[in-house]
PDB file of N, CA and C in Angstrom:
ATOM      1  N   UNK A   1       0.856  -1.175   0.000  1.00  0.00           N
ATOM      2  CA  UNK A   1       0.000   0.000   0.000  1.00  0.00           C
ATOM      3  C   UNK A   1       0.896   1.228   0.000  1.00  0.00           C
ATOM      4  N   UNK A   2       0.551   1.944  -1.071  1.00  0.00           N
ATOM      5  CA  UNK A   2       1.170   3.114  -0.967  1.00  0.00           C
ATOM      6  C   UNK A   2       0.807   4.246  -0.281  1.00  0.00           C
ATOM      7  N   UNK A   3       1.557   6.004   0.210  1.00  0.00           N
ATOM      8  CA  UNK A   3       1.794   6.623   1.078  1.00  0.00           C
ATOM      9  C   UNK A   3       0.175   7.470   0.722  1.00  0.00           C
ATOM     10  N   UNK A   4      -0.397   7.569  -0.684  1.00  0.00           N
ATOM     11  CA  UNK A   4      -1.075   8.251  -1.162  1.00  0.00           C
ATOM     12  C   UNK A   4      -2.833   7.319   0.110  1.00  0.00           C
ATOM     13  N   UNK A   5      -2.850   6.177  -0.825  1.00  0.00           N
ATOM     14  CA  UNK A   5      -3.253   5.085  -0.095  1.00  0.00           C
ATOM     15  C   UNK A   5      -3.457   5.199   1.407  1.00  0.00           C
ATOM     16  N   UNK A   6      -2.602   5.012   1.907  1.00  0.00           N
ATOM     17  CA  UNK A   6      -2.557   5.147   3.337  1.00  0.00           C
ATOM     18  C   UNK A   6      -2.879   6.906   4.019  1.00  0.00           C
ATOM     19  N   UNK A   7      -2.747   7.808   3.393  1.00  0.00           N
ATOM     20  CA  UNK A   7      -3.278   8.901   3.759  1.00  0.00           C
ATOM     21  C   UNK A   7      -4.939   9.341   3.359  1.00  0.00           C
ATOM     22  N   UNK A   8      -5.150   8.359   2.477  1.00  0.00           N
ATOM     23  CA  UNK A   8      -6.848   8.236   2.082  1.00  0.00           C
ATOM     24  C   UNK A   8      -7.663   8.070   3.412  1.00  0.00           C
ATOM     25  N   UNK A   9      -7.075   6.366   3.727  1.00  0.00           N
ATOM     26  CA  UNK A   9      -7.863   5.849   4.753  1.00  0.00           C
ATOM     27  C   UNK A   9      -8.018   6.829   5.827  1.00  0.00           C
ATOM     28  N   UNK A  10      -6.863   6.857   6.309  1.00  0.00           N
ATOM     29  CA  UNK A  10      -6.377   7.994   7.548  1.00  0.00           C
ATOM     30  C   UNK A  10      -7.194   9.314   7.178  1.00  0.00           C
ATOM     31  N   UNK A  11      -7.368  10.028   6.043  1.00  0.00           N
ATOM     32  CA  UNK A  11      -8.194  11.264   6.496  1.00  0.00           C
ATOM     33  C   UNK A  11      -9.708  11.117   5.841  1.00  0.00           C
ATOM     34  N   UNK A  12     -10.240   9.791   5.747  1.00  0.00           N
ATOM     35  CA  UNK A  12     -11.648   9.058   5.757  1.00  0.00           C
ATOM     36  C   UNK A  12     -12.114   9.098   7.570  1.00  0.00           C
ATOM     37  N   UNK A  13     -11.116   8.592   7.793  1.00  0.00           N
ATOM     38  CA  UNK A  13     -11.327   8.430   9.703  1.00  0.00           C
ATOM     39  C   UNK A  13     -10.960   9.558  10.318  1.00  0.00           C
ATOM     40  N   UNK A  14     -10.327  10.344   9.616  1.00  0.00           N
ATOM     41  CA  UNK A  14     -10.133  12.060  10.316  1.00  0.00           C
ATOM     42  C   UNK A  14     -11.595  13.239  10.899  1.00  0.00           C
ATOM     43  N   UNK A  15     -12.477  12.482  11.059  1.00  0.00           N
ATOM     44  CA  UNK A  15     -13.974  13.032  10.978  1.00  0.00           C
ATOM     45  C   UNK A  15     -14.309  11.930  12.465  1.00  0.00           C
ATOM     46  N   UNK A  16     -14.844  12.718  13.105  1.00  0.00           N
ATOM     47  CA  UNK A  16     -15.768  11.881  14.612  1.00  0.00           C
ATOM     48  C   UNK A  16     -17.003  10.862  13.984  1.00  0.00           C
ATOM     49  N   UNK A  17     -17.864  11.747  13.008  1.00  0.00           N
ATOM     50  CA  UNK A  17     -19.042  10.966  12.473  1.00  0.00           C
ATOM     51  C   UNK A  17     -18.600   9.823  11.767  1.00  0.00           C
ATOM     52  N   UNK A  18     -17.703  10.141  10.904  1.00  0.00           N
ATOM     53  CA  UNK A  18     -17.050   8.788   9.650  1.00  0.00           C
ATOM     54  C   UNK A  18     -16.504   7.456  10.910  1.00  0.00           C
ATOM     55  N   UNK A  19     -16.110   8.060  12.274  1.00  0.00           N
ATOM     56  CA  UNK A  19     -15.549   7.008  13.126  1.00  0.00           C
ATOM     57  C   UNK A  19     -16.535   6.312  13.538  1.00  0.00           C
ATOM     58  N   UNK A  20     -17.792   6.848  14.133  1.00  0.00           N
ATOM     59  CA  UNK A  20     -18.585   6.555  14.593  1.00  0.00           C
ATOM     60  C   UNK A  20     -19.651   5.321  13.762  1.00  0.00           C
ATOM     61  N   UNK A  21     -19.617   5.980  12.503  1.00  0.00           N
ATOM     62  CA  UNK A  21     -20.293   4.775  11.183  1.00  0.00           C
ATOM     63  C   UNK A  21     -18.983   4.134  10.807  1.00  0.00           C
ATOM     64  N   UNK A  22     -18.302   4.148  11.176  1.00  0.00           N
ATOM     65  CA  UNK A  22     -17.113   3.106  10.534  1.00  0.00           C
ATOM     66  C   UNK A  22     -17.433   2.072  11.727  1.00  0.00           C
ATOM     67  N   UNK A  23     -17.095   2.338  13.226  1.00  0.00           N
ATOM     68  CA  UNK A  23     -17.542   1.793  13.905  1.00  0.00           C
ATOM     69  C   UNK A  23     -18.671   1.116  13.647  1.00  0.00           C
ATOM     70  N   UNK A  24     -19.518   1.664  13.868  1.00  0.00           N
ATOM     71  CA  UNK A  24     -21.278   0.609  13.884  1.00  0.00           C
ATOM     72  C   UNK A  24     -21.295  -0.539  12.830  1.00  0.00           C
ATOM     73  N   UNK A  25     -20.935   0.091  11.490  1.00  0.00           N
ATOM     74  CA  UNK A  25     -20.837  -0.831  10.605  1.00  0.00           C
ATOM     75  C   UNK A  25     -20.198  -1.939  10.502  1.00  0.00           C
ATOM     76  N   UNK A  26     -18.740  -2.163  11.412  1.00  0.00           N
ATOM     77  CA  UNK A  26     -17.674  -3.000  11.878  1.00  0.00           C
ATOM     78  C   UNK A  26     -18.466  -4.031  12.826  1.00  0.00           C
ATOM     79  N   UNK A  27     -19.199  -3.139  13.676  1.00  0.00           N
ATOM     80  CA  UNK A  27     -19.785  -4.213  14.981  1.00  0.00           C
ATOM     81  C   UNK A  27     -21.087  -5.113  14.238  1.00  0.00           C
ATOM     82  N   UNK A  28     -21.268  -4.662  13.184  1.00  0.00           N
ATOM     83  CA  UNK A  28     -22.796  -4.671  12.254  1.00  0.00           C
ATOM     84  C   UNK A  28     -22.633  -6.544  12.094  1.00  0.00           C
ATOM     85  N   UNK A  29     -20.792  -5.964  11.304  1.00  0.00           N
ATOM     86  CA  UNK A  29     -20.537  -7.608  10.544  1.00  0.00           C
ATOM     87  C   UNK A  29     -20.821  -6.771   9.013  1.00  0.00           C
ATOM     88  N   UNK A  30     -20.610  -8.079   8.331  1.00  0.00           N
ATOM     89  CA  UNK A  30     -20.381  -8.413   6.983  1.00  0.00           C
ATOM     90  C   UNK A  30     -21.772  -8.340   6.172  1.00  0.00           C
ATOM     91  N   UNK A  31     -23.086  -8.459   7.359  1.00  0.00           N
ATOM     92  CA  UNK A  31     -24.283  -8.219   6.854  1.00  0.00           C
ATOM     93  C   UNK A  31     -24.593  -6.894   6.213  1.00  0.00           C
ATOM     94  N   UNK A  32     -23.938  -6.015   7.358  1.00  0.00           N
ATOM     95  CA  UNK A  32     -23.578  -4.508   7.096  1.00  0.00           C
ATOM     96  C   UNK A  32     -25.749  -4.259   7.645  1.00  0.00           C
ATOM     97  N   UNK A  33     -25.747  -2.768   7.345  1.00  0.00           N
ATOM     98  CA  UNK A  33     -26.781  -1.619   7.498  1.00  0.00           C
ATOM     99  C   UNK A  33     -27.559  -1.017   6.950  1.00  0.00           C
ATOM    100  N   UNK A  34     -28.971  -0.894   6.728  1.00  0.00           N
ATOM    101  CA  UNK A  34     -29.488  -0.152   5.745  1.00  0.00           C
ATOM    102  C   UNK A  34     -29.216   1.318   5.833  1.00  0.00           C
ATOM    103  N   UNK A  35     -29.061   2.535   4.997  1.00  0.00           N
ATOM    104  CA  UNK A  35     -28.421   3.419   4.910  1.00  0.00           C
ATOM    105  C   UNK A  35     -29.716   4.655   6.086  1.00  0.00           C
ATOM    106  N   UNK A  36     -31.083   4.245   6.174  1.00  0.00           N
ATOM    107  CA  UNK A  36     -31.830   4.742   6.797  1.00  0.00           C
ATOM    108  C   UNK A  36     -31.755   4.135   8.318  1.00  0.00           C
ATOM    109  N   UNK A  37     -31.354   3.219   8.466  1.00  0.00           N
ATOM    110  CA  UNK A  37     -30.808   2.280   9.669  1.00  0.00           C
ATOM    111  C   UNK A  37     -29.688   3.022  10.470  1.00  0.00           C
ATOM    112  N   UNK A  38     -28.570   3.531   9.606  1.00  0.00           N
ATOM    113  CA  UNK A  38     -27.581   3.744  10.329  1.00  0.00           C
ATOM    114  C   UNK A  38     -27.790   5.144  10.630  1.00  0.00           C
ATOM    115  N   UNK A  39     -28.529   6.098  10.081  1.00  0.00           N
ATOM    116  CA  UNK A  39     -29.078   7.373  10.057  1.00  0.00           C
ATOM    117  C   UNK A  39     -29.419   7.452  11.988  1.00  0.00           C
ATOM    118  N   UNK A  40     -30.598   6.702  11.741  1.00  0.00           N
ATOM    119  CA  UNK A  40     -31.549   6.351  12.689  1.00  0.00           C
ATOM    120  C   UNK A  40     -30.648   6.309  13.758  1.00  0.00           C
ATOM    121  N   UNK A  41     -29.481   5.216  14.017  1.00  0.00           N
ATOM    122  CA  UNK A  41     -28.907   5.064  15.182  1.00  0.00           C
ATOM    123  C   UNK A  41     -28.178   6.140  15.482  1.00  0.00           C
ATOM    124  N   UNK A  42     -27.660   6.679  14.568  1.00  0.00           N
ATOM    125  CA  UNK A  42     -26.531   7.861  14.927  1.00  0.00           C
ATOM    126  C   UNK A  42     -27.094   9.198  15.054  1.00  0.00           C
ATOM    127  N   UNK A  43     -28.106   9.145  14.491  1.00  0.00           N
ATOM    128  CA  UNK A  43     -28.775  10.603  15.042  1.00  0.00           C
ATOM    129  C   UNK A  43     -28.297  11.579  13.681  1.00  0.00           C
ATOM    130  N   UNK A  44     -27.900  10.855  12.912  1.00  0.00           N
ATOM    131  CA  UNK A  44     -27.061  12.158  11.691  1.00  0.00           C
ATOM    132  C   UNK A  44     -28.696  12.160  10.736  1.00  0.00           C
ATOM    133  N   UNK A  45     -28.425  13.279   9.858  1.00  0.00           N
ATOM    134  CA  UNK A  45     -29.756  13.993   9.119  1.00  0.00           C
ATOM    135  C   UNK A  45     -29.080  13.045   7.595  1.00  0.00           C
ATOM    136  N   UNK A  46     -30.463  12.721   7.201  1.00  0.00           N
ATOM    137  CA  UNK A  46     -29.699  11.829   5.948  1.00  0.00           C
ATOM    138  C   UNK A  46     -28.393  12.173   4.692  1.00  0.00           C
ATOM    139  N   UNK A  47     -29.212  13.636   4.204  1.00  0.00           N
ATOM    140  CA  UNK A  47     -27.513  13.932   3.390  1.00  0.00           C
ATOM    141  C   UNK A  47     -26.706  14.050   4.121  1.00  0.00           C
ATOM    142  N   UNK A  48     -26.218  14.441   5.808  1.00  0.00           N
ATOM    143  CA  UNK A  48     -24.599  14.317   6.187  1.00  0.00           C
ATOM    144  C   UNK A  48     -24.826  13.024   6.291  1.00  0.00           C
ATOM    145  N   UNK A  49     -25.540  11.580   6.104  1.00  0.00           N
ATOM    146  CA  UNK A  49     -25.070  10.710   5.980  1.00  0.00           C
ATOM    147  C   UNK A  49     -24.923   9.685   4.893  1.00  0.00           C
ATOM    148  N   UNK A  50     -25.360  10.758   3.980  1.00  0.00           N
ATOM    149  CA  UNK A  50     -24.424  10.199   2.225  1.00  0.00           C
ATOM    150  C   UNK A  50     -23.320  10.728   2.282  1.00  0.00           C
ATOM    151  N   UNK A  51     -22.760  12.000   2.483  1.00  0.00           N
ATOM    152  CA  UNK A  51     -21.878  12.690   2.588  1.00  0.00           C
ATOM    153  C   UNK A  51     -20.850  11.388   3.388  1.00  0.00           C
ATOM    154  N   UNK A  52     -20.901  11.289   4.797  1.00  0.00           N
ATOM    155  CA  UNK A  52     -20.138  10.494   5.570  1.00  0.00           C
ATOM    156  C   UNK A  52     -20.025   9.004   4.747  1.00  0.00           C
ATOM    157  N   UNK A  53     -20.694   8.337   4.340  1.00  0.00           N
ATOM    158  CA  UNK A  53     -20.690   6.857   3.316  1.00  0.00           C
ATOM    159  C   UNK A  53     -20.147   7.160   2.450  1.00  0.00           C
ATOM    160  N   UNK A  54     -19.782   8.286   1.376  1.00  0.00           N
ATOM    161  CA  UNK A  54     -19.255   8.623   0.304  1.00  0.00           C
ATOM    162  C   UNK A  54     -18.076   8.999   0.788  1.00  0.00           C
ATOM    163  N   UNK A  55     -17.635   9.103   1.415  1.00  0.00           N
ATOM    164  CA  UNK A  55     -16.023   9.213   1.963  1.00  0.00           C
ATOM    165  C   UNK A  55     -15.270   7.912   2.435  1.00  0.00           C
ATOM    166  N   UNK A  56     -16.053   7.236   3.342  1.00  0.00           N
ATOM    167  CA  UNK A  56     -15.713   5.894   3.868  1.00  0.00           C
ATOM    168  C   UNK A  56     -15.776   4.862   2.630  1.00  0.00           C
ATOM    169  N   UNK A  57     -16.768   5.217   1.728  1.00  0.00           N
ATOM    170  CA  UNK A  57     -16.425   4.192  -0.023  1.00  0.00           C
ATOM    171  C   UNK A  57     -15.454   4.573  -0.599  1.00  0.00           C
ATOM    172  N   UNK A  58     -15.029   5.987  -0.854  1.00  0.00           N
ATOM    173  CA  UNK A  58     -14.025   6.120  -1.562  1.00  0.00           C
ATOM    174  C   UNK A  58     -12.287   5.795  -0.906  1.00  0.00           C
ATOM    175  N   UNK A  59     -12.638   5.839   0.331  1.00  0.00           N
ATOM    176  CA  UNK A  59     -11.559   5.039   1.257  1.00  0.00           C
ATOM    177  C   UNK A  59     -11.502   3.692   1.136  1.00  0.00           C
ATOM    178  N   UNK A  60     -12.591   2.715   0.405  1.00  0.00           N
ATOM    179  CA  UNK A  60     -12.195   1.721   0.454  1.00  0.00           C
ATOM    180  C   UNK A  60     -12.662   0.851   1.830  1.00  0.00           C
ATOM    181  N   UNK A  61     -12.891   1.765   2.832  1.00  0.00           N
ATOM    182  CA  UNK A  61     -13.774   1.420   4.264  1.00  0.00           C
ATOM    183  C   UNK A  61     -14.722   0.440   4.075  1.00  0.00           C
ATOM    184  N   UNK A  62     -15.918   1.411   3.341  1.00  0.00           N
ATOM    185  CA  UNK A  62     -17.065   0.769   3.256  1.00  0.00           C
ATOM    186  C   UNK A  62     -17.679   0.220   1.902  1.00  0.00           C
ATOM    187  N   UNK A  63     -18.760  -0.595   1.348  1.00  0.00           N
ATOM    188  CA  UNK A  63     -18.796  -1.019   0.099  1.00  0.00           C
ATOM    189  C   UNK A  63     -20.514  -0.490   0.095  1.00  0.00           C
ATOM    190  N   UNK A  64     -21.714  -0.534  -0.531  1.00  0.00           N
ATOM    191  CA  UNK A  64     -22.422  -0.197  -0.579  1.00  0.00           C
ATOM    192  C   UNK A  64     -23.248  -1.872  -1.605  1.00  0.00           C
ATOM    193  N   UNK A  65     -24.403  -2.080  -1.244  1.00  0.00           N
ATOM    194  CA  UNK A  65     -25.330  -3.442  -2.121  1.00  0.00           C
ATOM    195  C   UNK A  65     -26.492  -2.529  -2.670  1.00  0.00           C
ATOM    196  N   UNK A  66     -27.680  -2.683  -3.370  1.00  0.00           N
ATOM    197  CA  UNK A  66     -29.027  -2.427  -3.305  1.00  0.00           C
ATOM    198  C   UNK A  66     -29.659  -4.075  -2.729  1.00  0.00           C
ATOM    199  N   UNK A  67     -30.506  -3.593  -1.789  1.00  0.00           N
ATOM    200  CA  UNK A  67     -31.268  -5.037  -1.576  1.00  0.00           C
ATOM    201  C   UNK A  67     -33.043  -4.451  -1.724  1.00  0.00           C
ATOM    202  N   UNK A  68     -33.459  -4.485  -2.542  1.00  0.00           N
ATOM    203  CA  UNK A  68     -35.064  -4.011  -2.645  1.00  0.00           C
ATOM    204  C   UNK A  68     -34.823  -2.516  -3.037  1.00  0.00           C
ATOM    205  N   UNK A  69     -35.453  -1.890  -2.239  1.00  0.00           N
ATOM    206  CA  UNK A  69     -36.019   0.081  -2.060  1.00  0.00           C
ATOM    207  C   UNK A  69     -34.304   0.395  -1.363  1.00  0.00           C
ATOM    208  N   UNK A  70     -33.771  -0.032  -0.649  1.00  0.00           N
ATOM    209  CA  UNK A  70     -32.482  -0.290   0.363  1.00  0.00           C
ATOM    210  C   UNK A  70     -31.138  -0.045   0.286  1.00  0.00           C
ATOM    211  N   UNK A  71     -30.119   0.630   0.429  1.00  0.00           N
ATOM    212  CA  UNK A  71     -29.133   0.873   0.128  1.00  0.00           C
ATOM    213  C   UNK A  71     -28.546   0.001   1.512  1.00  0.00           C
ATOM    214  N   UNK A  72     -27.815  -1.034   1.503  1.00  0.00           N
ATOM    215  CA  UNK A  72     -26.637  -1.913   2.920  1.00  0.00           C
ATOM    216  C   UNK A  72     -25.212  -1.175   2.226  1.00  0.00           C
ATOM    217  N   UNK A  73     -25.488  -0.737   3.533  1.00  0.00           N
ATOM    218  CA  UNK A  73     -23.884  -0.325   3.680  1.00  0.00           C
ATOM    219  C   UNK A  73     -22.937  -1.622   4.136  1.00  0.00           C
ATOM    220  N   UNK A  74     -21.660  -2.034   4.194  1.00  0.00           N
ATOM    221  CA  UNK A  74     -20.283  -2.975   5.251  1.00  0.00           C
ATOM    222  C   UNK A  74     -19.458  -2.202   5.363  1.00  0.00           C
ATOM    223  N   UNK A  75     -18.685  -2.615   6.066  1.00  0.00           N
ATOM    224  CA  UNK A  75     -17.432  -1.809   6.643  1.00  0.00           C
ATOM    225  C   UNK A  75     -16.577  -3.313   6.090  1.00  0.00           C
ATOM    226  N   UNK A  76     -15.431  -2.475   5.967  1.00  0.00           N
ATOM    227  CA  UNK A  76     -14.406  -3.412   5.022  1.00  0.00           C
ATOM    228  C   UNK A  76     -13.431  -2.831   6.236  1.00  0.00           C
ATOM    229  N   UNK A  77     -13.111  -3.702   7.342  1.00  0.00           N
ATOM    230  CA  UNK A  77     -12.398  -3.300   8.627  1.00  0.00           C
ATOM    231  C   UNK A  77     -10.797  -4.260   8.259  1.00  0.00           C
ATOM    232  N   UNK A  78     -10.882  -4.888   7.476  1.00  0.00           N
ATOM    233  CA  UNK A  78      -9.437  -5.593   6.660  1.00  0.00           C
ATOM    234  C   UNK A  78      -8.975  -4.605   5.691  1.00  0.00           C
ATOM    235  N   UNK A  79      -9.454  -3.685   5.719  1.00  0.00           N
ATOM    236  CA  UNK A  79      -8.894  -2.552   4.427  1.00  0.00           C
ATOM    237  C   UNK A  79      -8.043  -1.615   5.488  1.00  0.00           C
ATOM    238  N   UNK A  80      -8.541  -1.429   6.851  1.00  0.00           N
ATOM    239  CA  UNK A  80      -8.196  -0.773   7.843  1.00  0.00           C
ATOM    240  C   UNK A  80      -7.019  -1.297   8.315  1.00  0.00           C
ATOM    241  N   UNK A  81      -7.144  -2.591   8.583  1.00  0.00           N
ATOM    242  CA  UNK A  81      -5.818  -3.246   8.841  1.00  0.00           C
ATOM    243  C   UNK A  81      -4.799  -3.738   7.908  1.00  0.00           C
ATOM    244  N   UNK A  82      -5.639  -3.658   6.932  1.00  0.00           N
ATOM    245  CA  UNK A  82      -4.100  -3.644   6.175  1.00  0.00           C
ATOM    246  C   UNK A  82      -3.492  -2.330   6.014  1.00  0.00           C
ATOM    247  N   UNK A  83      -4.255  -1.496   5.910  1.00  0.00           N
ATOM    248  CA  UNK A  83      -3.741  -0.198   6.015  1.00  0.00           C
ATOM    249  C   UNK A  83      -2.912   0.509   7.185  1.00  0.00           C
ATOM    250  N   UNK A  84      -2.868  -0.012   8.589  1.00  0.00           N
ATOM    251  CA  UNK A  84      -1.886   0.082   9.784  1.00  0.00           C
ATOM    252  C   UNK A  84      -0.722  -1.180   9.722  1.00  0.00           C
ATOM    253  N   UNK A  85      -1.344  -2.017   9.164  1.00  0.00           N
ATOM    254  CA  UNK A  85      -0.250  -3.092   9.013  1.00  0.00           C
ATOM    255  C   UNK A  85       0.791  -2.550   8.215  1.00  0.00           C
ATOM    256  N   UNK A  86       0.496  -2.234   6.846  1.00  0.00           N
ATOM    257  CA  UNK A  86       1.587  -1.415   6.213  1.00  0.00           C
ATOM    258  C   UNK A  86       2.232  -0.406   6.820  1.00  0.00           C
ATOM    259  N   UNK A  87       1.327   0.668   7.260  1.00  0.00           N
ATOM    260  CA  UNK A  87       2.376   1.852   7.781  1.00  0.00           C
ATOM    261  C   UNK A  87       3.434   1.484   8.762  1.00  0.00           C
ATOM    262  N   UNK A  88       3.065   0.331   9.806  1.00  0.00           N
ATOM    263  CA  UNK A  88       3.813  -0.762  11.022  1.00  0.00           C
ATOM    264  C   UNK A  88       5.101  -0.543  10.045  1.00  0.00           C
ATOM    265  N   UNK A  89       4.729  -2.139   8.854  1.00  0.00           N
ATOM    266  CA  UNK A  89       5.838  -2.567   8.175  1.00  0.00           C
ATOM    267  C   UNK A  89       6.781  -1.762   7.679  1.00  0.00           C
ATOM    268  N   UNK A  90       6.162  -0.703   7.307  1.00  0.00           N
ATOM    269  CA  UNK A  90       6.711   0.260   6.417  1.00  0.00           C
ATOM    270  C   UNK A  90       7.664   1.374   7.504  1.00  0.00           C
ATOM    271  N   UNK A  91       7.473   1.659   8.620  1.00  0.00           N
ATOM    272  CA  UNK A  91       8.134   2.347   9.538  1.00  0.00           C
ATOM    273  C   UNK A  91       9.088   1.050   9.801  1.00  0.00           C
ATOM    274  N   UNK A  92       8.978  -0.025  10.163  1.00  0.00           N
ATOM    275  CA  UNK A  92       9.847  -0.652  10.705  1.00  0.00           C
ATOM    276  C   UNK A  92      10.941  -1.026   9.759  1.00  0.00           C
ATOM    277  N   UNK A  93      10.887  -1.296   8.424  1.00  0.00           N
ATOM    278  CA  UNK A  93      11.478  -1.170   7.533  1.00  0.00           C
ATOM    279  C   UNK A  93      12.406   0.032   7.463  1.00  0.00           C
ATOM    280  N   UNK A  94      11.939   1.099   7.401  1.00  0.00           N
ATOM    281  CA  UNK A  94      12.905   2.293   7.366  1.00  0.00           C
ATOM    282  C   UNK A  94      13.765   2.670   8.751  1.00  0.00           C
ATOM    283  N   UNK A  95      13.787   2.036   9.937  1.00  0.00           N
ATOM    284  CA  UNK A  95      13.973   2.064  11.212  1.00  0.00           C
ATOM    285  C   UNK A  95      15.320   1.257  10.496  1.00  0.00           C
ATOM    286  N   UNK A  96      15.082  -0.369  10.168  1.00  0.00           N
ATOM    287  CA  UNK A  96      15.696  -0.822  10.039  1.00  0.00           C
ATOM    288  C   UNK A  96      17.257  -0.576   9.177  1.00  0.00           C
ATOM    289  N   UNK A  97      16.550  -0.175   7.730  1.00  0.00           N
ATOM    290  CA  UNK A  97      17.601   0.229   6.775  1.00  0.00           C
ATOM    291  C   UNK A  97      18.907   0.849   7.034  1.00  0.00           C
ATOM    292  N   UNK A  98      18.394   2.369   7.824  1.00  0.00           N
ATOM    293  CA  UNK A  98      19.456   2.589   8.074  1.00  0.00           C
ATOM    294  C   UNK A  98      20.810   1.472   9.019  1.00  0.00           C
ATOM    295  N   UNK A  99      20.546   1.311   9.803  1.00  0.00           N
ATOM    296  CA  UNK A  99      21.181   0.637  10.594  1.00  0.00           C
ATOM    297  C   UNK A  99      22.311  -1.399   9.405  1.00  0.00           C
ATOM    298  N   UNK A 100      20.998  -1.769   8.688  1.00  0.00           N
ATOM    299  CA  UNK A 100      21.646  -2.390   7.578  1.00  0.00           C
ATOM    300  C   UNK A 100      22.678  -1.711   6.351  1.00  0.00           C
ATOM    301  N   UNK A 101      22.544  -0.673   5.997  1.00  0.00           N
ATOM    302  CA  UNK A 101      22.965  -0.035   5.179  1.00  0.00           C
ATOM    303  C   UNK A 101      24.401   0.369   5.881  1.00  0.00           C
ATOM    304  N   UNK A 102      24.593   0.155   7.561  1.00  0.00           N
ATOM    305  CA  UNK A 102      25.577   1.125   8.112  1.00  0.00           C
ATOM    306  C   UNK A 102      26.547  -0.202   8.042  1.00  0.00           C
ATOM    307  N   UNK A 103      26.290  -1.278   8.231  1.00  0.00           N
ATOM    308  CA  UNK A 103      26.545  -2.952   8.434  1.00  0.00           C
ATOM    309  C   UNK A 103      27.461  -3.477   6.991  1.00  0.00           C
ATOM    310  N   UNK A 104      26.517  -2.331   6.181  1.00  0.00           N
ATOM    311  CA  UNK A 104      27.248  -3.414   4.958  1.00  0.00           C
ATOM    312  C   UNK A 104      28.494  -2.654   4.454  1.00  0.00           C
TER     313      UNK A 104
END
């Protein structure tokens, strides 16, 4: 994952509300939420909560189905972790280098 990549996710979750539906949707499962469902629980007014889903999709967060009249939202919480997993790897890697580079 690249630096571009990894600053997506990170300022998708830079928002309290986007945490909060990233959250719910995570605890939801894989079944995921109807888009009037997650409204409902969070108390948000429906366009800030296209607004908030249209950020968390384009992050790659969340995915969107039609099931009937219905928009299901998921949370894609393996997009999240791979996304800290890399930055991990990727710091520890450069931690490392120098110190190999001094070796050889």
């Amino acid at each position: 994952m690249d630096a571009a990549d990894t600053a997506k996710v990170f300022a998708a979750l830079g928002h309290e509300g986007r945490i909060v539906v990233f959250q719910l949707l995570a605890a939801a499962g894989p079944t995921g939420l109807a888009a009037g469902e997650i409204a409902r629980r969070t108390g948000y007014l429906q366009n800030t909560m296209s607004s908030l889903l249209a950020v968390l999709a384009h992050a790659g967060l969340v995915s969107a189905r039609r099931e009937g009249r219905s928009i299901i939202y998921a949370a894609h919480p393996d997009r999240l972790a791979a996304t800290l997993g890399a930055l991990t790897i990727d710091a520890l890697d450069q931690v490392s280098a120098p110190a190999t580079a001094a070796r050889a």
